[in-house]
Protein backbone atom coordinates (compact mmCIF):
# COMPACT_ATOMS: atom_id res chain seq x y z
CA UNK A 1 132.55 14.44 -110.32
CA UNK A 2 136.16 11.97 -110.14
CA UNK A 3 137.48 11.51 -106.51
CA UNK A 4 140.81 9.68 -106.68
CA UNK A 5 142.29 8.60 -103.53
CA UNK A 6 145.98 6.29 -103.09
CA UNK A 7 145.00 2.51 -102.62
CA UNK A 8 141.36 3.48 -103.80
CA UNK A 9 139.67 2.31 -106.86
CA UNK A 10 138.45 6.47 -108.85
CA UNK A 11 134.95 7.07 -108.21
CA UNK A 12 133.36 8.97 -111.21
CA UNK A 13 129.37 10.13 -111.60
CA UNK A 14 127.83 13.05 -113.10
CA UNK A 15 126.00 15.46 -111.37
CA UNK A 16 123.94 18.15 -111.91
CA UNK A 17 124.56 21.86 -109.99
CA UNK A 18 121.88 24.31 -109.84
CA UNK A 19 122.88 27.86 -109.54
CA UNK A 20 122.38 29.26 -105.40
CA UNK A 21 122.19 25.19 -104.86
CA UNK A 22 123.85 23.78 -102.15
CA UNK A 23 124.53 19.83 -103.22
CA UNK A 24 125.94 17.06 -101.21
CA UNK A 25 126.82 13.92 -102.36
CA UNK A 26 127.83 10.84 -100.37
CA UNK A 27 130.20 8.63 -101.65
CA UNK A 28 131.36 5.21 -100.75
CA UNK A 29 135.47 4.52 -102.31
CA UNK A 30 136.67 0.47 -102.88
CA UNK A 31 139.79 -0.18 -102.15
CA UNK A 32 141.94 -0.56 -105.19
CA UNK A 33 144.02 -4.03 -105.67
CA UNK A 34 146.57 -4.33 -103.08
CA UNK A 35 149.74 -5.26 -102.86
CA UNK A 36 150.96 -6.45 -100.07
CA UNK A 37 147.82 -6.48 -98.69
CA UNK A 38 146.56 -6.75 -94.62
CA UNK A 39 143.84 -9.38 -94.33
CA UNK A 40 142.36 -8.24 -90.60
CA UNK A 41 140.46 -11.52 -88.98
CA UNK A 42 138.34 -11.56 -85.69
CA UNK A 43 139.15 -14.28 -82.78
CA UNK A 44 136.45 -15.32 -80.91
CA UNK A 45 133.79 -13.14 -79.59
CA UNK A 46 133.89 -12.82 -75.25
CA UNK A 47 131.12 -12.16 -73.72
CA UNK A 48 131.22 -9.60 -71.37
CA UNK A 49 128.12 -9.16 -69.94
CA UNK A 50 127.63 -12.55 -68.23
CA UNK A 51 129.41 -13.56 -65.07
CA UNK A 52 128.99 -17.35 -65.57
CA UNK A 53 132.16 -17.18 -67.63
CA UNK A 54 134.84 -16.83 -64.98
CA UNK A 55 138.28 -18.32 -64.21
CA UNK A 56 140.44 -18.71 -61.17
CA UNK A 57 143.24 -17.02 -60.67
CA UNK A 58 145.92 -18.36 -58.18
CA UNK A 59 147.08 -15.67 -55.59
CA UNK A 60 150.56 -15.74 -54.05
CA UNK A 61 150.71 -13.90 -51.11
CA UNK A 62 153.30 -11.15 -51.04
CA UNK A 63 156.30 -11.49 -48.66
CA UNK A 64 156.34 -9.19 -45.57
CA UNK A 65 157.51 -5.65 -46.20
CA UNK A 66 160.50 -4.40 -44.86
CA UNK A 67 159.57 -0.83 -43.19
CA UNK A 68 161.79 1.31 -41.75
CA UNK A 69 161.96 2.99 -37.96
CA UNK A 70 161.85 6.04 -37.58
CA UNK A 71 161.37 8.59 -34.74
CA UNK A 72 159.50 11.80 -34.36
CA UNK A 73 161.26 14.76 -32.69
């Protein structure tokens, strides 16, 4: 079996197949050499679970809204 995929490195194994046999294989592909390549880092972890970690926002209070009359008939 040869699996060749763009940007992957070819994955090649034999197998055997039986006759009335169903056969899966799983495969793992490496990626290839790259060029350019995308180097994806984390930042640091939040923790979301624990409410000790808070911060204060400041709240401006909205100015007055201007409504408009109006008269039922």
């Amino acid at each position: 079996m040869r699996v060749l995929s763009p940007g992957f490195a070819t994955y090649q194994q034999s197998i055997n197949l039986a006759d009335a046999t169903a056969t899966k294989k799983d495969i793992v592909l490496q990626v290839a050499n790259c060029s350019p390549c995308l180097e994806v880092l984390s930042g640091p972890q939040i923790e979301t679970l624990d409410a000790s970690l808070t911060s204060m926002l400041t709240l401006n209070p909205l100015p007055p809204l201007k409504l408009h009359k109006r008269t039922a008939r």
